[in-house]
PDB file of N, CA and C in Angstrom:
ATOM      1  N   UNK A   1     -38.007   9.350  28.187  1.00  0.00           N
ATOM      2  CA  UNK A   1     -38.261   8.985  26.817  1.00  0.00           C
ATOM      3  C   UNK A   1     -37.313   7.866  26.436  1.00  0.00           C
ATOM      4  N   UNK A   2     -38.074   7.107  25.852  1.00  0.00           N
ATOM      5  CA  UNK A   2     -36.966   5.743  25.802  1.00  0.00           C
ATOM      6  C   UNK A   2     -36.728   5.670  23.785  1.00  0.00           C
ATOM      7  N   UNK A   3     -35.465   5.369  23.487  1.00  0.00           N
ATOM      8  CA  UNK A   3     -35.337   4.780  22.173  1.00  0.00           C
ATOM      9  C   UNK A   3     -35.912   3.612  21.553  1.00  0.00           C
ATOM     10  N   UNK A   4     -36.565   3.331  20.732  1.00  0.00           N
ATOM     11  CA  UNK A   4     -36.966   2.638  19.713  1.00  0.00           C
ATOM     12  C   UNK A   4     -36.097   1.700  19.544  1.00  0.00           C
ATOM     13  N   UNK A   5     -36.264   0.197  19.718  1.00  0.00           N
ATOM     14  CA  UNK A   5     -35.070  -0.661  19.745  1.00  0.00           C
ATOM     15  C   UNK A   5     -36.036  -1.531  18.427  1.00  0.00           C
ATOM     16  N   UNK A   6     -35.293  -1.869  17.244  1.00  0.00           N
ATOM     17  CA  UNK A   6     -35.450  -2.674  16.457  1.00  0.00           C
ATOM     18  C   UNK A   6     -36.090  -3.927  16.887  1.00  0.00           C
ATOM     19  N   UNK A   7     -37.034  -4.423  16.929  1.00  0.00           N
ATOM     20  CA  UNK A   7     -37.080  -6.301  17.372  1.00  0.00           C
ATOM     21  C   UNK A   7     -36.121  -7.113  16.640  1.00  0.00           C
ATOM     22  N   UNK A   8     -36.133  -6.750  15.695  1.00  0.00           N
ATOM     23  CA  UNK A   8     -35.442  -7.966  14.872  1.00  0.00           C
ATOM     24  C   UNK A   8     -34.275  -7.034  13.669  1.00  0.00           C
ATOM     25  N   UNK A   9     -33.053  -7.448  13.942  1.00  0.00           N
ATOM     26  CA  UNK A   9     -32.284  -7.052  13.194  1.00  0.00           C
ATOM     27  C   UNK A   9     -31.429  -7.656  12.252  1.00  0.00           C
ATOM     28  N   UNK A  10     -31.239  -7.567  10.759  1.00  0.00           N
ATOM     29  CA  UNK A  10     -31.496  -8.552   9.479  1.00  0.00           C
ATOM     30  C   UNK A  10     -29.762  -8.601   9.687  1.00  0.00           C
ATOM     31  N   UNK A  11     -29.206  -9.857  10.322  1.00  0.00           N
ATOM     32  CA  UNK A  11     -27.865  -9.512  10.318  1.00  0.00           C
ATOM     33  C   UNK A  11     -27.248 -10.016   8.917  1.00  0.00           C
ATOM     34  N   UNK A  12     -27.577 -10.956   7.654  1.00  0.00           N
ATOM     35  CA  UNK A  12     -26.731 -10.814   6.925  1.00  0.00           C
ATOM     36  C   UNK A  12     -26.905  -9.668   5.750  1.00  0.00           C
ATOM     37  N   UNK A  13     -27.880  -8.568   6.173  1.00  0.00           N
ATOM     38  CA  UNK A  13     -27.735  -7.409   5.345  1.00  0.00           C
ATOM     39  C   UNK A  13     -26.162  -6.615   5.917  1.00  0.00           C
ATOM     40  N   UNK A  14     -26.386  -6.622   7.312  1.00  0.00           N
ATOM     41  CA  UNK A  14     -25.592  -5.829   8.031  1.00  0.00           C
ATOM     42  C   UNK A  14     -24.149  -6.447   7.982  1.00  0.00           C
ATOM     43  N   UNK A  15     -24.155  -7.654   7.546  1.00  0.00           N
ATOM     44  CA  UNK A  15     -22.880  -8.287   7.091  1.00  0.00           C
ATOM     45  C   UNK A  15     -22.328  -7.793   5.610  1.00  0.00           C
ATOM     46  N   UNK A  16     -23.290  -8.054   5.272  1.00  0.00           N
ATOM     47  CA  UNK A  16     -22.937  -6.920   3.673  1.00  0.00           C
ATOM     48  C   UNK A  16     -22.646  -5.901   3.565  1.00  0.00           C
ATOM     49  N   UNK A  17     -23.483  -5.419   3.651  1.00  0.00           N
ATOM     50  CA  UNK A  17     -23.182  -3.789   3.967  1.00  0.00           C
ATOM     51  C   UNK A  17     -21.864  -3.698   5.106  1.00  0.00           C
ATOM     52  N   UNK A  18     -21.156  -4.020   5.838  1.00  0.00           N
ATOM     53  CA  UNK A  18     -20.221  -3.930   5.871  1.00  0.00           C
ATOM     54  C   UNK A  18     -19.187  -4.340   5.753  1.00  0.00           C
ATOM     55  N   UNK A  19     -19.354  -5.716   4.731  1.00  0.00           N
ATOM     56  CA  UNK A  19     -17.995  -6.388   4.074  1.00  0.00           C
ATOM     57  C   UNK A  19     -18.001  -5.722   3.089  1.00  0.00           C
ATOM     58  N   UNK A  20     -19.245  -4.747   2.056  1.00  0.00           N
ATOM     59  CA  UNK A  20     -18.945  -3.958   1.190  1.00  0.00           C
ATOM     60  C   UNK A  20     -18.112  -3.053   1.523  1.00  0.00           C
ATOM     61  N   UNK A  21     -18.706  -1.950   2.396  1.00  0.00           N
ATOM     62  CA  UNK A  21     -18.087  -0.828   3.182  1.00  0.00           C
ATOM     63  C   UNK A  21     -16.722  -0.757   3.290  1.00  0.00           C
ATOM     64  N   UNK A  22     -16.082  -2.480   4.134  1.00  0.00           N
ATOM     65  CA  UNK A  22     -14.467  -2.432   4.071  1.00  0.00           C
ATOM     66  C   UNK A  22     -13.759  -2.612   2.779  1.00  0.00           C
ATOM     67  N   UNK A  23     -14.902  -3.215   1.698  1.00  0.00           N
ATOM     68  CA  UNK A  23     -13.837  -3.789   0.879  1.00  0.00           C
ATOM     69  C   UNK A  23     -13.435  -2.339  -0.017  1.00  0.00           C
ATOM     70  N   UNK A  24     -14.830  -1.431   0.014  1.00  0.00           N
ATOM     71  CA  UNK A  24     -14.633  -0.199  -0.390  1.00  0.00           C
ATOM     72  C   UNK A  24     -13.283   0.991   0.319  1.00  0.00           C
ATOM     73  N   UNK A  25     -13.234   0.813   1.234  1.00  0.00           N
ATOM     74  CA  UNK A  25     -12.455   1.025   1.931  1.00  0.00           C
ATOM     75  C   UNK A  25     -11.184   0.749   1.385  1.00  0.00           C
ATOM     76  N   UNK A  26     -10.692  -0.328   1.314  1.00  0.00           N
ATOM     77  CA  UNK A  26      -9.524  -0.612   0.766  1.00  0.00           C
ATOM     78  C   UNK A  26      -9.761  -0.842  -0.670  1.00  0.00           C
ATOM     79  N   UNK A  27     -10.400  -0.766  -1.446  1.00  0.00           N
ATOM     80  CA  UNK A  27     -10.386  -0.528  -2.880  1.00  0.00           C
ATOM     81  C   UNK A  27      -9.924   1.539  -2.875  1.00  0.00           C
ATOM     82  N   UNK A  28     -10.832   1.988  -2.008  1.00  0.00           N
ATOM     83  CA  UNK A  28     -10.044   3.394  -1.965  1.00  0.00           C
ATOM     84  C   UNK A  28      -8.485   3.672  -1.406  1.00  0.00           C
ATOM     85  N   UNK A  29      -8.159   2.868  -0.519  1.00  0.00           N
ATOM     86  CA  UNK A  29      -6.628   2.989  -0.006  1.00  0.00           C
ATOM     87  C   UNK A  29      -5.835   2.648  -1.661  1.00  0.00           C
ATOM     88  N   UNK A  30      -6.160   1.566  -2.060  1.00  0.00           N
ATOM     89  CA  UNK A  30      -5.470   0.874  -3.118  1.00  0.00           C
ATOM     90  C   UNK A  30      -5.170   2.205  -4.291  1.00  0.00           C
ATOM     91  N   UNK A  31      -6.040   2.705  -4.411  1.00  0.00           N
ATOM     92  CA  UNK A  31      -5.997   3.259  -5.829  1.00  0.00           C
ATOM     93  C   UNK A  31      -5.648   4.892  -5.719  1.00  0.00           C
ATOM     94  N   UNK A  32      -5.774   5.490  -4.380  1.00  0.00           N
ATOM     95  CA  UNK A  32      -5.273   6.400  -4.017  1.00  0.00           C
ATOM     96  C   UNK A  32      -3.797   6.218  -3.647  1.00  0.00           C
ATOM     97  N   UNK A  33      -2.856   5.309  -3.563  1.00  0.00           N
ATOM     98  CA  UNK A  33      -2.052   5.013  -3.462  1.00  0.00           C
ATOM     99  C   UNK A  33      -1.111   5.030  -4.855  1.00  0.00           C
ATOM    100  N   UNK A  34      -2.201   4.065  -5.615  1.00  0.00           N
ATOM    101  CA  UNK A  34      -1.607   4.207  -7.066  1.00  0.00           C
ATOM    102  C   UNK A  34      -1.446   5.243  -7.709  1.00  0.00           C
ATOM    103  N   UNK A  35      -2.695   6.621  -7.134  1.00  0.00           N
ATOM    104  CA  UNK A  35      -2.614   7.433  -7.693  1.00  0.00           C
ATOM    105  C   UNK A  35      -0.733   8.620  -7.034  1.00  0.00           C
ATOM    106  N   UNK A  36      -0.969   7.978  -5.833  1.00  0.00           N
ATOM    107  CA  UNK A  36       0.450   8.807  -5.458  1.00  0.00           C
ATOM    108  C   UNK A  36       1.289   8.345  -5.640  1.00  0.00           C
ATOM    109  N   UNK A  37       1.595   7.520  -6.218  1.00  0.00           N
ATOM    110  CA  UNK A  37       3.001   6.753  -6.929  1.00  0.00           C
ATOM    111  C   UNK A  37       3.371   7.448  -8.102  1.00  0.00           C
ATOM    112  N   UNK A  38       1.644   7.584  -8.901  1.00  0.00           N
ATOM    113  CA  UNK A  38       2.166   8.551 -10.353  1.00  0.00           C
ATOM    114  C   UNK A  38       2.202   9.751  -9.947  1.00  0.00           C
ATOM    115  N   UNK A  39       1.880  10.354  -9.157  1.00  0.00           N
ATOM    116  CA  UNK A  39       1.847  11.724  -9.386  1.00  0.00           C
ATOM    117  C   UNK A  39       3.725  11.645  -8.532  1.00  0.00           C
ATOM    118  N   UNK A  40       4.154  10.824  -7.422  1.00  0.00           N
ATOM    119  CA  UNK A  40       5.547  11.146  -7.182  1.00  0.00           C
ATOM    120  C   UNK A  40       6.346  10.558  -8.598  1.00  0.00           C
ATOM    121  N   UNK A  41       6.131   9.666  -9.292  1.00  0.00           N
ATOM    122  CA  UNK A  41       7.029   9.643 -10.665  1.00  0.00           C
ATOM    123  C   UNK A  41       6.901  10.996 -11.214  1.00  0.00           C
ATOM    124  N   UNK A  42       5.877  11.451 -11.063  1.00  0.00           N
ATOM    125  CA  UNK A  42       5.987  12.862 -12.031  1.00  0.00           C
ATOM    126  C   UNK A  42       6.996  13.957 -11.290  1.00  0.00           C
ATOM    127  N   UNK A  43       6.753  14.072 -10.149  1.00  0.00           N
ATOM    128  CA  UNK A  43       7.468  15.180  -9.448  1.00  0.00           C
ATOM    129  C   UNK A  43       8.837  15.104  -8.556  1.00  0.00           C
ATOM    130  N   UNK A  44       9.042  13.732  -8.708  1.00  0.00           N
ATOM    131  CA  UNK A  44      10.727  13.207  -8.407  1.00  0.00           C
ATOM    132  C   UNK A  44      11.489  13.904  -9.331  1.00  0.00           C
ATOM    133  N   UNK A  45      11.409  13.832 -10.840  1.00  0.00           N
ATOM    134  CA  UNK A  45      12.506  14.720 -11.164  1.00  0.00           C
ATOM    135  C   UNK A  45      12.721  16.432 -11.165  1.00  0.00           C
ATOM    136  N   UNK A  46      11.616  16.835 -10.673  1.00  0.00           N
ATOM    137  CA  UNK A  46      11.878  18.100 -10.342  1.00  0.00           C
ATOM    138  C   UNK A  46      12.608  18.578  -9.139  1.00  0.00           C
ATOM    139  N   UNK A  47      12.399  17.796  -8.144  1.00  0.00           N
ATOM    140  CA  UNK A  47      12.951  17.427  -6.810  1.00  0.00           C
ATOM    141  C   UNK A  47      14.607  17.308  -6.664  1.00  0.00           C
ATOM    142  N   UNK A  48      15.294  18.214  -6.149  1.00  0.00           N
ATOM    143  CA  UNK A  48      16.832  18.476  -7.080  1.00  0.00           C
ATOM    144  C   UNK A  48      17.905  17.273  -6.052  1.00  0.00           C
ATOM    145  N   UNK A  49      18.461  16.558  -6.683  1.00  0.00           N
ATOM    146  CA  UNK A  49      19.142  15.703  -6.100  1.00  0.00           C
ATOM    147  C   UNK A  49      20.194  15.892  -5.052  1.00  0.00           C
ATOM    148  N   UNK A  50      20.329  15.187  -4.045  1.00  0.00           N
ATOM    149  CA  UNK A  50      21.147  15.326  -3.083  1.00  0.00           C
ATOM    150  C   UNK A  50      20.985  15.045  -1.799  1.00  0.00           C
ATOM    151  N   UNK A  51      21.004  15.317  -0.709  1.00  0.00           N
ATOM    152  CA  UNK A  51      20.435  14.792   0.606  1.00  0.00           C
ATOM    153  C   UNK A  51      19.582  14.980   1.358  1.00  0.00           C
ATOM    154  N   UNK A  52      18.382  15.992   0.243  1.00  0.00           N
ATOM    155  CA  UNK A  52      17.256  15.986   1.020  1.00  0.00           C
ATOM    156  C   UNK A  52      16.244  15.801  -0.009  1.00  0.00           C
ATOM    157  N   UNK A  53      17.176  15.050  -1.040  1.00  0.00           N
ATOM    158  CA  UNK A  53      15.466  14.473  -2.327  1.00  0.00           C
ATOM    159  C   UNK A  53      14.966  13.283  -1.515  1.00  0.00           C
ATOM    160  N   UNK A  54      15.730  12.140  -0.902  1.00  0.00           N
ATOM    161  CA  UNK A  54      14.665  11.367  -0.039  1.00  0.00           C
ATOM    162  C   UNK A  54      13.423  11.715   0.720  1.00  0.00           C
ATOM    163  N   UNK A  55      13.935  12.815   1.871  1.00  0.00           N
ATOM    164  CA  UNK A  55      13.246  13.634   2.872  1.00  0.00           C
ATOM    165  C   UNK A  55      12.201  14.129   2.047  1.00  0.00           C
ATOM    166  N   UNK A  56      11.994  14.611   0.817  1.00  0.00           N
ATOM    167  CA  UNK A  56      11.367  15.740  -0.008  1.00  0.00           C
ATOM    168  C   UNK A  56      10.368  14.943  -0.603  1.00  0.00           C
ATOM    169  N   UNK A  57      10.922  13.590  -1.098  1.00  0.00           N
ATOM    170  CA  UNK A  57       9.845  12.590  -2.127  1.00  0.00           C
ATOM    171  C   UNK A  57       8.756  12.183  -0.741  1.00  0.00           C
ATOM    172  N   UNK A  58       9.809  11.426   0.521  1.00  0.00           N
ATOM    173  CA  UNK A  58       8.930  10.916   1.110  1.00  0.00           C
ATOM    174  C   UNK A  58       7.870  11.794   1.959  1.00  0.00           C
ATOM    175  N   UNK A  59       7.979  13.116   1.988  1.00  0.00           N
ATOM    176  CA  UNK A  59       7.226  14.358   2.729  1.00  0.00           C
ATOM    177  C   UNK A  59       6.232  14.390   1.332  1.00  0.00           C
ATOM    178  N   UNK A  60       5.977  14.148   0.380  1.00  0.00           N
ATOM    179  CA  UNK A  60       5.231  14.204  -0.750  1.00  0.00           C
ATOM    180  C   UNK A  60       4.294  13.305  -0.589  1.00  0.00           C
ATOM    181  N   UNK A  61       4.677  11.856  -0.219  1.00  0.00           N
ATOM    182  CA  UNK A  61       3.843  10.516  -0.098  1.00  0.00           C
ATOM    183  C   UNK A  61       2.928  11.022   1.154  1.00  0.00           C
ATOM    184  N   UNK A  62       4.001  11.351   1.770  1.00  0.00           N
ATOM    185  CA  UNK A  62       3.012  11.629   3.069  1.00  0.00           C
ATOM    186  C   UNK A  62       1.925  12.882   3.455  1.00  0.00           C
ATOM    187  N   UNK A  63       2.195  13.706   2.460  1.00  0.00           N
ATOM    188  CA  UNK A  63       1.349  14.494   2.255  1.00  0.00           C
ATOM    189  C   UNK A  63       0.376  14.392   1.186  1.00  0.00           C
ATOM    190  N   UNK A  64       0.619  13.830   0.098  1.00  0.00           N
ATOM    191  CA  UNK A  64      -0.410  13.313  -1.074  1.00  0.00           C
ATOM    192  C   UNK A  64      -1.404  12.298  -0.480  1.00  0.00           C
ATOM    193  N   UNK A  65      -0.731  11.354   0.174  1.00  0.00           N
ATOM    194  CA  UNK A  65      -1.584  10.105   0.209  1.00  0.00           C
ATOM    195  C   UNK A  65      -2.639  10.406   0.868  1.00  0.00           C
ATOM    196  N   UNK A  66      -2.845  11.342   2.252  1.00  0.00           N
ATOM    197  CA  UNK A  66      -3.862  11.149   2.994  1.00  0.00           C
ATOM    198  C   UNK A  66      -4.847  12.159   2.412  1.00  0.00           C
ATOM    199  N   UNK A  67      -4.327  13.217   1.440  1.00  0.00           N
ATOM    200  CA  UNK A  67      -5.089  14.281   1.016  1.00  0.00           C
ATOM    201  C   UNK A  67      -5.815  13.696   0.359  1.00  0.00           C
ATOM    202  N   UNK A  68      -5.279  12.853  -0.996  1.00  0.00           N
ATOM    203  CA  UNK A  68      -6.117  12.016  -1.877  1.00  0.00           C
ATOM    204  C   UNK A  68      -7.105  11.566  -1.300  1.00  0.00           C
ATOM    205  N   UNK A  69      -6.552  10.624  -0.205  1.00  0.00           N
ATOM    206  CA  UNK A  69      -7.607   9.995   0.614  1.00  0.00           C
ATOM    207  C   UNK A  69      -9.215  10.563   0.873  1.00  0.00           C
ATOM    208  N   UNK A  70      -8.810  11.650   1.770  1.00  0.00           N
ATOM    209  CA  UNK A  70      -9.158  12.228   2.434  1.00  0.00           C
ATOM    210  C   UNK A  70     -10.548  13.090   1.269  1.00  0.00           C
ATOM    211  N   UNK A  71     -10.077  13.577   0.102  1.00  0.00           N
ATOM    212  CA  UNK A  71     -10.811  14.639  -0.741  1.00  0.00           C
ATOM    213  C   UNK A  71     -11.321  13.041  -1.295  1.00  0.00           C
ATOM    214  N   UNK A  72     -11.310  11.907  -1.598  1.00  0.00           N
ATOM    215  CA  UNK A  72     -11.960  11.408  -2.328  1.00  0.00           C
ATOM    216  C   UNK A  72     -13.240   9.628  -1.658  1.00  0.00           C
ATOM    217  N   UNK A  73     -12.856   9.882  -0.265  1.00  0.00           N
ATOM    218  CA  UNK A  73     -13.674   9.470   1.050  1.00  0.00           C
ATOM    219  C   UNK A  73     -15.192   8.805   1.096  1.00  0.00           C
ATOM    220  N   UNK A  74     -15.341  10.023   0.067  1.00  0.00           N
ATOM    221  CA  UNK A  74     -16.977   9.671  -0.477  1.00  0.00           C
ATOM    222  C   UNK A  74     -17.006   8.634  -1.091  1.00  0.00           C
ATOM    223  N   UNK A  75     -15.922   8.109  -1.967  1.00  0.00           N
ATOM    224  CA  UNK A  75     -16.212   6.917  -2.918  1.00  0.00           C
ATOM    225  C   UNK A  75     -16.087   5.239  -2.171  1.00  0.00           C
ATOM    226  N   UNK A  76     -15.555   5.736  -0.566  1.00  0.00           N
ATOM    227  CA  UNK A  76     -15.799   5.104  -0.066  1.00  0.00           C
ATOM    228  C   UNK A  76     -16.893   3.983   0.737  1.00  0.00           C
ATOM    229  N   UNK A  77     -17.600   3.693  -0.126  1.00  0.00           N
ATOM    230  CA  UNK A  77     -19.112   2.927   0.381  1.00  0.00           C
ATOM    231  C   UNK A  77     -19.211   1.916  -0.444  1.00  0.00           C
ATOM    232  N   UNK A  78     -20.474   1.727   0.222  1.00  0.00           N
ATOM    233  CA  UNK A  78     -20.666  -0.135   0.197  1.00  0.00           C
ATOM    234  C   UNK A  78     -21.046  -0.025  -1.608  1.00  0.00           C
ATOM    235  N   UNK A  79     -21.029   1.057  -2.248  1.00  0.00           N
ATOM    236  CA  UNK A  79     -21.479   1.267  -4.070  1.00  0.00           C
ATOM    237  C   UNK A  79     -20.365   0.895  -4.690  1.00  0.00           C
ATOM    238  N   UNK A  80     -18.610   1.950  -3.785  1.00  0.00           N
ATOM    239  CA  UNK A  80     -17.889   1.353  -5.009  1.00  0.00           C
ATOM    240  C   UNK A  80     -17.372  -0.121  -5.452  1.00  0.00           C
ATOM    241  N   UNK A  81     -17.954  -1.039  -4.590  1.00  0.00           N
ATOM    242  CA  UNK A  81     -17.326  -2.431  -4.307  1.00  0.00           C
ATOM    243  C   UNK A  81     -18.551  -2.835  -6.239  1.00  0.00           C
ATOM    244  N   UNK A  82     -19.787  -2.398  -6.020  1.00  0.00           N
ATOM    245  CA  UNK A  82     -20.427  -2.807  -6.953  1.00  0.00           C
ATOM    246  C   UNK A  82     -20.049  -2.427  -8.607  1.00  0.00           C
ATOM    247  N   UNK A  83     -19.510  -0.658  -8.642  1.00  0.00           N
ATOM    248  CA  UNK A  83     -18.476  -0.680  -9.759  1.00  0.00           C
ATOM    249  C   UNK A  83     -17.892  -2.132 -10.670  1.00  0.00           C
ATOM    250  N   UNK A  84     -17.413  -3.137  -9.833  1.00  0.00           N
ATOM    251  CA  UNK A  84     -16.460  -4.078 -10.156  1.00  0.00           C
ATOM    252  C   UNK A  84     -17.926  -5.122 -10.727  1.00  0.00           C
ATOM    253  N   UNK A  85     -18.968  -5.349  -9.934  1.00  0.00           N
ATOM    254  CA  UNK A  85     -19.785  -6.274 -10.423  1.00  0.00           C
ATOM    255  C   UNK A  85     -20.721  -6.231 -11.797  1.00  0.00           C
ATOM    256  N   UNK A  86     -20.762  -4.384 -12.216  1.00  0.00           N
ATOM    257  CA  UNK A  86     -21.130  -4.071 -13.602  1.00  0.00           C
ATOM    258  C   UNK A  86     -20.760  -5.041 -14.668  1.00  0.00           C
ATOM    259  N   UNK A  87     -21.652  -5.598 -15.798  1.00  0.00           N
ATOM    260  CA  UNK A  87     -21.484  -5.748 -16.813  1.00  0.00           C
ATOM    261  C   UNK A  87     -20.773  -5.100 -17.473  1.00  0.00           C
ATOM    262  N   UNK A  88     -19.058  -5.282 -17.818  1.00  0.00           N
ATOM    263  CA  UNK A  88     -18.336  -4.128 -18.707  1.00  0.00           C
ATOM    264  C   UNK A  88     -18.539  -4.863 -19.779  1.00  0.00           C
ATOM    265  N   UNK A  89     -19.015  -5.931 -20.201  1.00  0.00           N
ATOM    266  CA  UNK A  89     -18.775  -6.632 -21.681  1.00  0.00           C
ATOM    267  C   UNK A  89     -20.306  -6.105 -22.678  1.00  0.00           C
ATOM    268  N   UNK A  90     -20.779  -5.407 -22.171  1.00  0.00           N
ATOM    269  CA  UNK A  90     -22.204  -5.371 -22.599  1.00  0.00           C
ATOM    270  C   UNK A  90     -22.553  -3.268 -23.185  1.00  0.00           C
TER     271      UNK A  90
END
């Protein structure tokens, strides 16, 4: 049984769709990032000072960031790049 090979394949869709894809991509790194910056401003001062609040903040980044990531993944596609192209003035 043989696969079905496309004849003709539309490459500047497939260019889109994945310059969207990355830019989505890093529009999600970006803002999940931002989001773990505020949430460590919030929880640095609970974090009790001394020689293992470094160790403690940066075990936070590193555990926030990829979770964020990770739980919010989906928003990753070639849609959220279009978010930005909405009419907000209207």
């Amino acid at each position: 049984m043989t696969a079905s090979i496309p004849a003709q394949i539309n490459k500047p869709a497939v260019v889109s769709v994945m310059f969207k894809r990355c830019c989505g991509w890093a529009l999600l790194m970006f803002f999940t990032g931002l989001a773990t910056a505020w949430l460590r401003g919030l929880i640095d001062p609970l974090i009790p000072a001394g020689d293992w609040h470094a160790m403690l903040s940066g075990l936070f980044v590193v555990m926030a960031w990829p979770t964020l990531t990770w739980s919010l993944r989906a928003l990753a596609s070639p849609h959220l790049i279009e978010l930005f192209q909405l009419p907000w003035w209207l």
